[in-house]
Structures are given as structure tokens and as C-alpha cells.
N, C-alpha and C. Protein backbone atom coordinates (compact mmCIF):
# COMPACT_ATOMS: atom_id res chain seq x y z
N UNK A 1 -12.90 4.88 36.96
CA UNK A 1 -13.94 4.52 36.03
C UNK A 1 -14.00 5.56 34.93
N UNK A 2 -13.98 5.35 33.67
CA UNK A 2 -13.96 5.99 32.56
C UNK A 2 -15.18 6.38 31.85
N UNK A 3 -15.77 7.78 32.11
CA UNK A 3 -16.86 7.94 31.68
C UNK A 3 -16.74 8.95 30.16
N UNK A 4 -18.01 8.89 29.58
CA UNK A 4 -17.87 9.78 28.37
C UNK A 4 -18.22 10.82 29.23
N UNK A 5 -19.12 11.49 30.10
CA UNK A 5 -19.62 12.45 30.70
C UNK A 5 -19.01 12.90 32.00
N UNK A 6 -18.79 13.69 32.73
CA UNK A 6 -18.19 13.74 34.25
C UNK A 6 -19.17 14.53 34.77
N UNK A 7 -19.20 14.12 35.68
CA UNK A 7 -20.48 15.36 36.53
C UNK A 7 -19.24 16.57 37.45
N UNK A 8 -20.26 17.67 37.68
CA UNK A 8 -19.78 18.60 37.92
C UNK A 8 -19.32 18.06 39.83
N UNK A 9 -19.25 19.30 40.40
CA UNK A 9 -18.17 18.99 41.66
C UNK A 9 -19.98 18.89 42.42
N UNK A 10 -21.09 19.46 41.82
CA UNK A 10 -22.43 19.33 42.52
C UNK A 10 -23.18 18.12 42.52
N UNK A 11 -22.45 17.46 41.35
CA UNK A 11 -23.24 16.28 41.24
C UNK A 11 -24.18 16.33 40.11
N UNK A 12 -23.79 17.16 39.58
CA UNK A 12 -25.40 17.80 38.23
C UNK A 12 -24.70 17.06 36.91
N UNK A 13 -25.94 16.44 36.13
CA UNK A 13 -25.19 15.98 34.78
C UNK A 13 -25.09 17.19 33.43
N UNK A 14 -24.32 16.45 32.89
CA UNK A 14 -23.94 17.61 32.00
C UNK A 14 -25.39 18.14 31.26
N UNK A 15 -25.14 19.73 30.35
CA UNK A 15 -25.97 20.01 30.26
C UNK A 15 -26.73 18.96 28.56
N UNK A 16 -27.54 19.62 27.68
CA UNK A 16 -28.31 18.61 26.84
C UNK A 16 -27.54 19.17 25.58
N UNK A 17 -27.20 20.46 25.89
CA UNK A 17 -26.02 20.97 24.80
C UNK A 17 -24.62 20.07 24.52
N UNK A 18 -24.17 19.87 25.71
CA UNK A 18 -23.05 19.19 25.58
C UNK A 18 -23.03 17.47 25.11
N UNK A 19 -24.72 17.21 25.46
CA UNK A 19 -24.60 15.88 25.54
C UNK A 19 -24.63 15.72 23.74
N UNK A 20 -25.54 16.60 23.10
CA UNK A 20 -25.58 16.48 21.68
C UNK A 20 -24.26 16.62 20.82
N UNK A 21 -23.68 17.54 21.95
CA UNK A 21 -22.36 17.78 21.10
C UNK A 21 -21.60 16.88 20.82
N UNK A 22 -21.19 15.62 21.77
CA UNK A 22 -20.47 14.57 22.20
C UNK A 22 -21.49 13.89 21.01
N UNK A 23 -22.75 13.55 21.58
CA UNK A 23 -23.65 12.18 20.67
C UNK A 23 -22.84 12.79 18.70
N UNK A 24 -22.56 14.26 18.61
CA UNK A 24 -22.86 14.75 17.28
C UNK A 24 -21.27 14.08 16.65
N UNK A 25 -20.48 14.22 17.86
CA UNK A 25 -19.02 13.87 17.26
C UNK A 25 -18.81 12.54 16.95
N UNK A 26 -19.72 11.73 18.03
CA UNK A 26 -19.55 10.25 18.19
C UNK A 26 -19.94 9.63 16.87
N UNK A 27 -21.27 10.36 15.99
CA UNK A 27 -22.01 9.97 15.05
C UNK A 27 -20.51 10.36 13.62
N UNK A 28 -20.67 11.20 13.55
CA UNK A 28 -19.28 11.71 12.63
C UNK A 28 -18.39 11.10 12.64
N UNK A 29 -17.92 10.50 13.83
CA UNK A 29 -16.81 9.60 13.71
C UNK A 29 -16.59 8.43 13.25
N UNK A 30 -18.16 7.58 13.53
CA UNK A 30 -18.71 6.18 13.44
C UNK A 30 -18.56 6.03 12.13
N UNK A 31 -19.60 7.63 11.03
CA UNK A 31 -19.44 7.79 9.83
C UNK A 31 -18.37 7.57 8.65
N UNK A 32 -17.48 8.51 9.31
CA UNK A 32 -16.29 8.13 8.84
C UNK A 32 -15.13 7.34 8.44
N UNK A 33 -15.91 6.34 9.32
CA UNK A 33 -14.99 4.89 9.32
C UNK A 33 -15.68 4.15 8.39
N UNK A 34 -16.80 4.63 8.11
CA UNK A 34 -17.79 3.57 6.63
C UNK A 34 -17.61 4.61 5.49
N UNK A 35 -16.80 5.24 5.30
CA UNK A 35 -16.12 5.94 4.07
C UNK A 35 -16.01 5.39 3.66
N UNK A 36 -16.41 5.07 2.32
CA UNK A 36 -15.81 4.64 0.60
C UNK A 36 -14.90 5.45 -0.03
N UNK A 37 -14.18 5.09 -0.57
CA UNK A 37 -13.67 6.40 -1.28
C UNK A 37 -13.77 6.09 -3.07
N UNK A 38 -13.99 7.77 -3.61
CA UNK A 38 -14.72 7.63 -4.88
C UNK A 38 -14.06 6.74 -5.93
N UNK A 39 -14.47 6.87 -6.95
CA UNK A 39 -13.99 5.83 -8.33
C UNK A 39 -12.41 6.89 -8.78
N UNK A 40 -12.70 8.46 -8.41
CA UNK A 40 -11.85 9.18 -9.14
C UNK A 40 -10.61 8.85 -8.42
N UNK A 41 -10.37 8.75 -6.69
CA UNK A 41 -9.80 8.46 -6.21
C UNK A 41 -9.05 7.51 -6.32
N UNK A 42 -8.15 7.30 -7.39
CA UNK A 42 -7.46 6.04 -7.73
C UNK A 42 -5.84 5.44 -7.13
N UNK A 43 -5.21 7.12 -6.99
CA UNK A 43 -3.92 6.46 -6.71
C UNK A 43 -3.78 6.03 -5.54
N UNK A 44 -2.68 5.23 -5.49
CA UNK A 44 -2.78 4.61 -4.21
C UNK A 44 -1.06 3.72 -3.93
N UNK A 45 -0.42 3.16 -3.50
CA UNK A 45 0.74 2.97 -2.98
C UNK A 45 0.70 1.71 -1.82
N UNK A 46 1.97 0.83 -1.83
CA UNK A 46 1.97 -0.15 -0.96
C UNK A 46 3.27 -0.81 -1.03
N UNK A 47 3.71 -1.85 0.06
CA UNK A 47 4.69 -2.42 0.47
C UNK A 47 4.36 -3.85 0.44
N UNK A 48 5.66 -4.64 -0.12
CA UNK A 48 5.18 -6.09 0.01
C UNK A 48 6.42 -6.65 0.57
N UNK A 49 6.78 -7.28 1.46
CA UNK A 49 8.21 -7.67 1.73
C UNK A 49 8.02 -9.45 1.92
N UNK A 50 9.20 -9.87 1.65
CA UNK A 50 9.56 -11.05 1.24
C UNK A 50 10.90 -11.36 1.95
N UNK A 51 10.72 -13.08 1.99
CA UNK A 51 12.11 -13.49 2.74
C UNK A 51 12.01 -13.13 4.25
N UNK A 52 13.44 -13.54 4.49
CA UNK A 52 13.75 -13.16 5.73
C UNK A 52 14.32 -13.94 6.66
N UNK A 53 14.87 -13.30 7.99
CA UNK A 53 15.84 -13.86 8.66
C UNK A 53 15.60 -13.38 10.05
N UNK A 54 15.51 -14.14 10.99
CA UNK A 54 15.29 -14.03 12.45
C UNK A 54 16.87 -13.69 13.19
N UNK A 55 16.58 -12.05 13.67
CA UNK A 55 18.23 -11.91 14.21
C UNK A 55 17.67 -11.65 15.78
N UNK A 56 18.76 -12.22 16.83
CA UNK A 56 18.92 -11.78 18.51
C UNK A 56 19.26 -10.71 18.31
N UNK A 57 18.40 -9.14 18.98
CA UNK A 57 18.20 -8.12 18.95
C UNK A 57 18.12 -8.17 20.85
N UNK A 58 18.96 -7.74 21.57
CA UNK A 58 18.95 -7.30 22.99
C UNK A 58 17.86 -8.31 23.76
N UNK A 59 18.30 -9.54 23.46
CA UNK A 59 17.59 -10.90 23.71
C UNK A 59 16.60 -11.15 23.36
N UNK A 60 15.93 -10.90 22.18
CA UNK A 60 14.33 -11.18 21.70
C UNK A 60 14.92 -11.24 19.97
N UNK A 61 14.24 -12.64 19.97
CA UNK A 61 14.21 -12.73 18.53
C UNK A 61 13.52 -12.03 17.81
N UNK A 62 13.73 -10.92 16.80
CA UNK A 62 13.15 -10.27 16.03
C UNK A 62 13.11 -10.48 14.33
N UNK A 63 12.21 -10.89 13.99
CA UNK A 63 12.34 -11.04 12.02
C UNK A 63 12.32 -9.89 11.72
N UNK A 64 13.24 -10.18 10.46
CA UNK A 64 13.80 -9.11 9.55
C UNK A 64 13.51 -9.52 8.14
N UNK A 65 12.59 -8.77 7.21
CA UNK A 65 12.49 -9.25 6.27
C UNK A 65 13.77 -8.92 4.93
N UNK A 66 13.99 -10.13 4.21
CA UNK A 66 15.14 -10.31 3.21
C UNK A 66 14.89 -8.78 2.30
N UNK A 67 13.56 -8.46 2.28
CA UNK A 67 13.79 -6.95 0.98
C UNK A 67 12.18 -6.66 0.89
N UNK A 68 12.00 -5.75 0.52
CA UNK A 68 10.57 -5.24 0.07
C UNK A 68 10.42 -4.33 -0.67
N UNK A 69 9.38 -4.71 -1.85
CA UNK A 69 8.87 -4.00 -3.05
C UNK A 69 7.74 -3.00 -2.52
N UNK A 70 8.06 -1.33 -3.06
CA UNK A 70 7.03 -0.88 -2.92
C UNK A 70 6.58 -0.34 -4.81
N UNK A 71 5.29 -0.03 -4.99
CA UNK A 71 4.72 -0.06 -5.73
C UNK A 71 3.45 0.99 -5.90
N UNK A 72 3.37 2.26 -6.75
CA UNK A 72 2.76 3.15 -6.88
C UNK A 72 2.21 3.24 -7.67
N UNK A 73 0.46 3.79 -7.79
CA UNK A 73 0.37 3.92 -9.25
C UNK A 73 -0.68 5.47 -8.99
N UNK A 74 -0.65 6.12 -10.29
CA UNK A 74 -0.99 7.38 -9.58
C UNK A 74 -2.30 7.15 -10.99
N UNK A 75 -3.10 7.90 -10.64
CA UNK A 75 -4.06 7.95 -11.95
C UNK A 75 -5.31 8.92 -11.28
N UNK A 76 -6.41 8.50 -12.23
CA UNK A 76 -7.95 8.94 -11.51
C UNK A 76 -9.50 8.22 -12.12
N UNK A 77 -10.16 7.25 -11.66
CA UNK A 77 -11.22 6.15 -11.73
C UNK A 77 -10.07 5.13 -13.05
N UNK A 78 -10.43 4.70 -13.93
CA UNK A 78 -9.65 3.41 -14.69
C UNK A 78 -8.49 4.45 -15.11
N UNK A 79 -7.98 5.57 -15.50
CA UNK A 79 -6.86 6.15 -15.75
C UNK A 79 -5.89 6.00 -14.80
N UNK A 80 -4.66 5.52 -15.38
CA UNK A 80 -3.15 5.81 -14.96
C UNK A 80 -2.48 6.30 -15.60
N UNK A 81 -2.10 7.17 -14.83
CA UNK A 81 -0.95 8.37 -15.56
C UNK A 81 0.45 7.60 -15.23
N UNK A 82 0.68 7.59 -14.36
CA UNK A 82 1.72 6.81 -14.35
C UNK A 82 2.49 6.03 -12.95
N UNK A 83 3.22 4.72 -13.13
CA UNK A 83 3.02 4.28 -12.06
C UNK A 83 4.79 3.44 -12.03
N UNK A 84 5.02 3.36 -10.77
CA UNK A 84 6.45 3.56 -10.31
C UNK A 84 6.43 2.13 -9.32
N UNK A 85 7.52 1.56 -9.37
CA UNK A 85 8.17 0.18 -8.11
C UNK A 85 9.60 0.51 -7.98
N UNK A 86 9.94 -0.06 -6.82
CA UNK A 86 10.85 0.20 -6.09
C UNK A 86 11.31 -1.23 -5.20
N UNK A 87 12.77 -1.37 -4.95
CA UNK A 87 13.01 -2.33 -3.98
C UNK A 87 13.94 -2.08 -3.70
N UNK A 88 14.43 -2.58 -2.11
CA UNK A 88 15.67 -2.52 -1.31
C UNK A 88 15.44 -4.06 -1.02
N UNK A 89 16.74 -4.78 -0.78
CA UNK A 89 17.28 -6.13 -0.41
C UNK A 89 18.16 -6.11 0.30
N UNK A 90 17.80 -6.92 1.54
CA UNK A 90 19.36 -6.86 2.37
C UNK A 90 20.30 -7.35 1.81
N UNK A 91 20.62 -8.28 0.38
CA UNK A 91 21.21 -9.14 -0.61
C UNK A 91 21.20 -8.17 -1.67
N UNK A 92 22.15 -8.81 -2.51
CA UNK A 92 22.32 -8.21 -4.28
C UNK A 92 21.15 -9.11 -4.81
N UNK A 93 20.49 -8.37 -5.86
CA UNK A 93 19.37 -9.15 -6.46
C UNK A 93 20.37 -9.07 -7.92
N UNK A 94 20.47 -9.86 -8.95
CA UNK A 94 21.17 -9.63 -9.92
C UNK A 94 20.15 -9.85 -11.13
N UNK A 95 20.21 -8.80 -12.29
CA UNK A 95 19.50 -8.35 -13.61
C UNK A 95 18.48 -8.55 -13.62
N UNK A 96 17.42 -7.00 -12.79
CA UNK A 96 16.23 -7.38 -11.89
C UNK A 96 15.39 -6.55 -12.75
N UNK A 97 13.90 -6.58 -12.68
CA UNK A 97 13.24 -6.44 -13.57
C UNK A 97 11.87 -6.74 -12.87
N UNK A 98 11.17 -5.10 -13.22
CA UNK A 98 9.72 -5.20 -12.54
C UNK A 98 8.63 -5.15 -13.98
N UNK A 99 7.95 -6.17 -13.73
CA UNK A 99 6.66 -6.34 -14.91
C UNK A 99 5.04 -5.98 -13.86
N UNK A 100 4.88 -4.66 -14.77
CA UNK A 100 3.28 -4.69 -14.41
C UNK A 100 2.71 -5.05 -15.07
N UNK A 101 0.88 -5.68 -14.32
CA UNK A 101 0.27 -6.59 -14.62
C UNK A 101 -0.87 -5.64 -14.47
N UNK A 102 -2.13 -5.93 -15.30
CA UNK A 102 -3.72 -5.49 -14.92
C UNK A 102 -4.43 -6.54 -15.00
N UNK A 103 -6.09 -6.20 -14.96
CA UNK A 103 -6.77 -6.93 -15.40
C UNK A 103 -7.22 -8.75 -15.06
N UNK A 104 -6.39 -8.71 -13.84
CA UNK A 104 -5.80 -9.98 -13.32
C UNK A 104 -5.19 -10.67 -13.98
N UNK A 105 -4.09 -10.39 -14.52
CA UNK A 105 -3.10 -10.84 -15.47
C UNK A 105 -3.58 -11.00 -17.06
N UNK A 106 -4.79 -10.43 -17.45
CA UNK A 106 -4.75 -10.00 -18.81
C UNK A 106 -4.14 -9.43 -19.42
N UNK A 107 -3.03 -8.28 -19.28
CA UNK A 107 -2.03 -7.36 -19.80
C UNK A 107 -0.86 -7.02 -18.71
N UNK A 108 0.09 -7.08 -19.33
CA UNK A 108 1.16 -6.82 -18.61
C UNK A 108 2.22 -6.04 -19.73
N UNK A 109 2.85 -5.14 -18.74
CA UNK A 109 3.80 -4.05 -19.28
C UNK A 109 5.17 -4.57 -19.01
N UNK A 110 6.44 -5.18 -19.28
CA UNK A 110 7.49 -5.68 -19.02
C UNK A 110 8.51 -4.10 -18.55
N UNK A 111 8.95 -3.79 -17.67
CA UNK A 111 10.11 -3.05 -17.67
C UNK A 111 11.26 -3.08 -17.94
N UNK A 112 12.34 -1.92 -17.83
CA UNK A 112 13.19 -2.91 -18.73
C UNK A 112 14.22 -3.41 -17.31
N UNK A 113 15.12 -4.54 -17.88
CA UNK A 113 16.20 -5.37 -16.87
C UNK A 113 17.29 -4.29 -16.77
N UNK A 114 17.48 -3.87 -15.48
CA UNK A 114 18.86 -3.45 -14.72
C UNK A 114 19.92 -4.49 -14.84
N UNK A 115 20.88 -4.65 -15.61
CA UNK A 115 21.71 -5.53 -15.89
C UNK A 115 23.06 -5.01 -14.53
N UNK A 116 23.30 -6.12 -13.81
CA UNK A 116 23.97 -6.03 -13.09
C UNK A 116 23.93 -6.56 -11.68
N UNK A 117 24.28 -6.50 -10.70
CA UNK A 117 23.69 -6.73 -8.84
C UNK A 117 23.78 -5.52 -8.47
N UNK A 118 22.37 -5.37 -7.61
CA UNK A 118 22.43 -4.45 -6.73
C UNK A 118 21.24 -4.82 -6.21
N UNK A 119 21.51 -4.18 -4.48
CA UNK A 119 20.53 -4.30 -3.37
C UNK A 119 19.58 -3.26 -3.57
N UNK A 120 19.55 -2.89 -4.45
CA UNK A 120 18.28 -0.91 -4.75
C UNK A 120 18.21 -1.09 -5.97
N UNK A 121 17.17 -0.69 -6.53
CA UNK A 121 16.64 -0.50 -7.99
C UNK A 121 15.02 -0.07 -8.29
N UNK A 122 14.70 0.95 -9.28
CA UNK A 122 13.59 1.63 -9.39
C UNK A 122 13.48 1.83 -10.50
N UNK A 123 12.01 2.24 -11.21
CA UNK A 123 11.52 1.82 -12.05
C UNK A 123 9.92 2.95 -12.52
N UNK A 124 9.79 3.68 -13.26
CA UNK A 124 9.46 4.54 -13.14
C UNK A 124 8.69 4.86 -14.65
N UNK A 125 7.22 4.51 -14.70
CA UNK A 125 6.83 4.88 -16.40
C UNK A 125 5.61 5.96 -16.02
N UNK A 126 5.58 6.20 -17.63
CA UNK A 126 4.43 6.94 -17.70
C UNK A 126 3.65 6.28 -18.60
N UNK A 127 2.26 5.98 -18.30
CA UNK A 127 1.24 5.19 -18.84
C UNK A 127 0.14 5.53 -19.64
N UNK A 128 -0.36 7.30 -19.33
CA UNK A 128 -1.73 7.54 -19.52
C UNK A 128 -2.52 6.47 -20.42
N UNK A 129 -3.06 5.70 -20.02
CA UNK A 129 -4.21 4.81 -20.80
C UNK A 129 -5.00 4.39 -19.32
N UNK A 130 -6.39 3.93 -20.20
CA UNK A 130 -7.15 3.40 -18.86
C UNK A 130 -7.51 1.60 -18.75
N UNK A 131 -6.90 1.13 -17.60
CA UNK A 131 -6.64 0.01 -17.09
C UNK A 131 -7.89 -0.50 -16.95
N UNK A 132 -8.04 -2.27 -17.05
CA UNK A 132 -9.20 -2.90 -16.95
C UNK A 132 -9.69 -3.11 -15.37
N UNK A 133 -10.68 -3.40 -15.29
CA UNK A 133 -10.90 -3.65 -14.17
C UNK A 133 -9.98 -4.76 -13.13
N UNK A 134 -9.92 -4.85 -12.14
CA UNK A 134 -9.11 -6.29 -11.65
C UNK A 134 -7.81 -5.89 -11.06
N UNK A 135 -6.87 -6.51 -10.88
CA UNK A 135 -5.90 -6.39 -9.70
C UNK A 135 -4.86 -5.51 -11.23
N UNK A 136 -4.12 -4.74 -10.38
CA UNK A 136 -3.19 -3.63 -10.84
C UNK A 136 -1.87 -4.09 -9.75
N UNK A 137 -1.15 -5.02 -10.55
CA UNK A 137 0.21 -5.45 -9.94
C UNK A 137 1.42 -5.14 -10.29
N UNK A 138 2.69 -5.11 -9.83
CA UNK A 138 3.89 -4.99 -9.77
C UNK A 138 4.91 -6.27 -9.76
N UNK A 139 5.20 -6.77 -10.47
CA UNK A 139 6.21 -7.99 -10.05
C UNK A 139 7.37 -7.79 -10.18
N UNK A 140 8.39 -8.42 -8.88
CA UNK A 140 9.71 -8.23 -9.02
C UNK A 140 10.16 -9.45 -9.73
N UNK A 141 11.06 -9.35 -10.96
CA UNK A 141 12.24 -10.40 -11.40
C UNK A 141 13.68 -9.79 -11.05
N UNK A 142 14.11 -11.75 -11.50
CA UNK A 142 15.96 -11.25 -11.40
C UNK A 142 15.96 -12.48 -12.55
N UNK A 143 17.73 -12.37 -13.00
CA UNK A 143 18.04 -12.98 -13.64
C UNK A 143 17.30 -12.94 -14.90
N UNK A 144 17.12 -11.70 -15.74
CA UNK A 144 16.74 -11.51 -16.74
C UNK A 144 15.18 -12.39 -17.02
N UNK A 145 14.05 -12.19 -16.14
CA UNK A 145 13.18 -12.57 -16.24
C UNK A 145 13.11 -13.92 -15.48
N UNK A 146 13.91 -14.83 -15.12
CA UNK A 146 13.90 -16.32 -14.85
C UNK A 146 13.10 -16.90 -14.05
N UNK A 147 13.04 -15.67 -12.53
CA UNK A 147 12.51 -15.69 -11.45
C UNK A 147 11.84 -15.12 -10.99
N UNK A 148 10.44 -15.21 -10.51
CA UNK A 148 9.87 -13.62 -9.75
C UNK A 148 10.26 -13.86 -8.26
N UNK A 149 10.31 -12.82 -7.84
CA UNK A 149 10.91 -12.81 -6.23
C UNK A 149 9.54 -12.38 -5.12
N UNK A 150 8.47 -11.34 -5.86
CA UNK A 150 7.27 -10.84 -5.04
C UNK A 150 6.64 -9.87 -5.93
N UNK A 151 5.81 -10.09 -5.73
CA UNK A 151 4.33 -9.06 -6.14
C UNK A 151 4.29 -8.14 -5.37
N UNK A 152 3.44 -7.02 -5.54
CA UNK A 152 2.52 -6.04 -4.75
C UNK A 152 1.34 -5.89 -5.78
N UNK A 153 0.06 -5.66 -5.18
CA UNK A 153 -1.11 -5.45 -6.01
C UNK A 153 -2.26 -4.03 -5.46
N UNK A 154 -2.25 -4.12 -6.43
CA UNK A 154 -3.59 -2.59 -5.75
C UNK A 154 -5.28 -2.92 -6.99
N UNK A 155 -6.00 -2.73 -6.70
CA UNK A 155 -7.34 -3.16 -7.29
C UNK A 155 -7.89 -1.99 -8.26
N UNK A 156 -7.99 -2.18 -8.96
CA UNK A 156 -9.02 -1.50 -10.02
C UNK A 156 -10.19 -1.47 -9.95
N UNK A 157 -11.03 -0.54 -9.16
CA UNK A 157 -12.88 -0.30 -9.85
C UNK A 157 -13.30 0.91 -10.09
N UNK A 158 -14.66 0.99 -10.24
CA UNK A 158 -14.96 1.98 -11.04
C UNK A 158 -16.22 2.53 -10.19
């Protein structure tokens, strides 16, 4: 049986010191999990993966996703200094091209097209201006704009 408290080998409960100590950590902890974090606190980072293919892995079907975009943006409350995407593909993606988006698609920044195939490609600006409120996205293209392949998004408030 799993207690927060153990009694001693006498049978005596713990003392009122210890019990506060425990109630003091329990409260701190509870706290902590209803953390907000501030407006200045802006940058932030994420993974979006797409596709995919179910391979027999030591008899258990396991999915494997086709590639995934990650997507950074570094700043502090509506400022971005500057913000970075990234992708690996188990495939060649050919003349690929990441467009960020704000504002929930009110403004978008085009990057420029990697002319060529490749399974890796990154992408890397510097922005300082301050972004509207609303989703702060990343989109992957290929084929010189033709296609988007996946998003990643991170939120803007203040």
C-alpha cells in the first residue's frame, strides 16, 4: 500500500513539521503546473511530421513517418528576431521552399527555393520586426511553390 506518510517502526505518525513540509511541496507543485508563461517569453520551437509508412520491426507493425518539419522562432512578447525551419524526408523533396506566415495568414515571408532534390534542407532569416497577433507558421513547398507538403505553427500573444 502506497502511502504519502510511513509511520515509524512504533507506530507514531509523522511529526507536524514533516507533514507541512510534504503539504508545502505538494502545493508548489500543483502551482506549477498552472504556470503561464509571460508575454516576453516568446521563443519557442516544434515538430510537425507528415506522411508515412508502416514497416515489420521484430514482428510489430511500427509507423514511420515520410519526413518532418521543425520550425523555430526566437524573439520576445510580438518581437522576432529571427526564425529558422528545417526538414528531413525519408524521400528527395525536389525545389523546396519554406514560406512563413503570421497573423493567421495575413502576412507571409516567402523563402527562397533550394533548386534541386534533396532529403535535408534549412532555412534560416533574420526578422527583427514585431508580428501580429495569431498563428506564427512555417510552410513546407516543393516544386517551386506548386505544392505545400506541411505546416508547423506556434501562436502569437501578448
Amino acid at each position: 500500500m502506497n502511502r504519502l506518510f510511513s509511520t515509524s517502526e512504533k507506530g507514531r505518525a509523522p511529526s507536524l513539521r514533516a507533514q507541512c513540509c510534504v503539504a508545502s511541496l505538494a502545493l508548489a507543485l500543483a502551482a506549477a503546473a498552472f504556470v503561464v508563461p509571460r508575454a516576453g517569453e516568446a521563443s519557442a520551437g516544434g515538430y510537425q511530421y507528415w506522411g508515412g509508412f508502416t514497416a515489420n520491426i521484430g514482428g510489430q507493425s511500427v509507423g514511420i513517418p515520410a519526413g518532418q518539419l521543425y520550425h523555430y522562432i526566437s524573439g520576445e512578447g510580438y518581437h522576432i528576431s529571427w526564425e529558422a525551419a528545417n526538414f528531413a524526408a525519408a524521400g528527395n523533396l525536389c525545389d523546396p521552399s519554406i514560406r512563413f506566415t503570421y497573423g493567421n495568414g495575413a502576412y507571409r515571408y516567402d523563402g527562397n527555393v533550394h533548386w534541386g532534390c534533396s532529403h535535408v534542407g534549412q532555412w534560416k532569416y533574420t526578422f527583427d520586426w514585431n508580428a501580429p497577433r495569431g498563428s506564427a507558421c512555417a510552410e513546407l513547398w516543393v516544386g517551386n511553390w506548386e505544392r505545400m507538403i506541411t505546416k508547423q505553427c506556434h501562436y502569437v500573444y501578448g
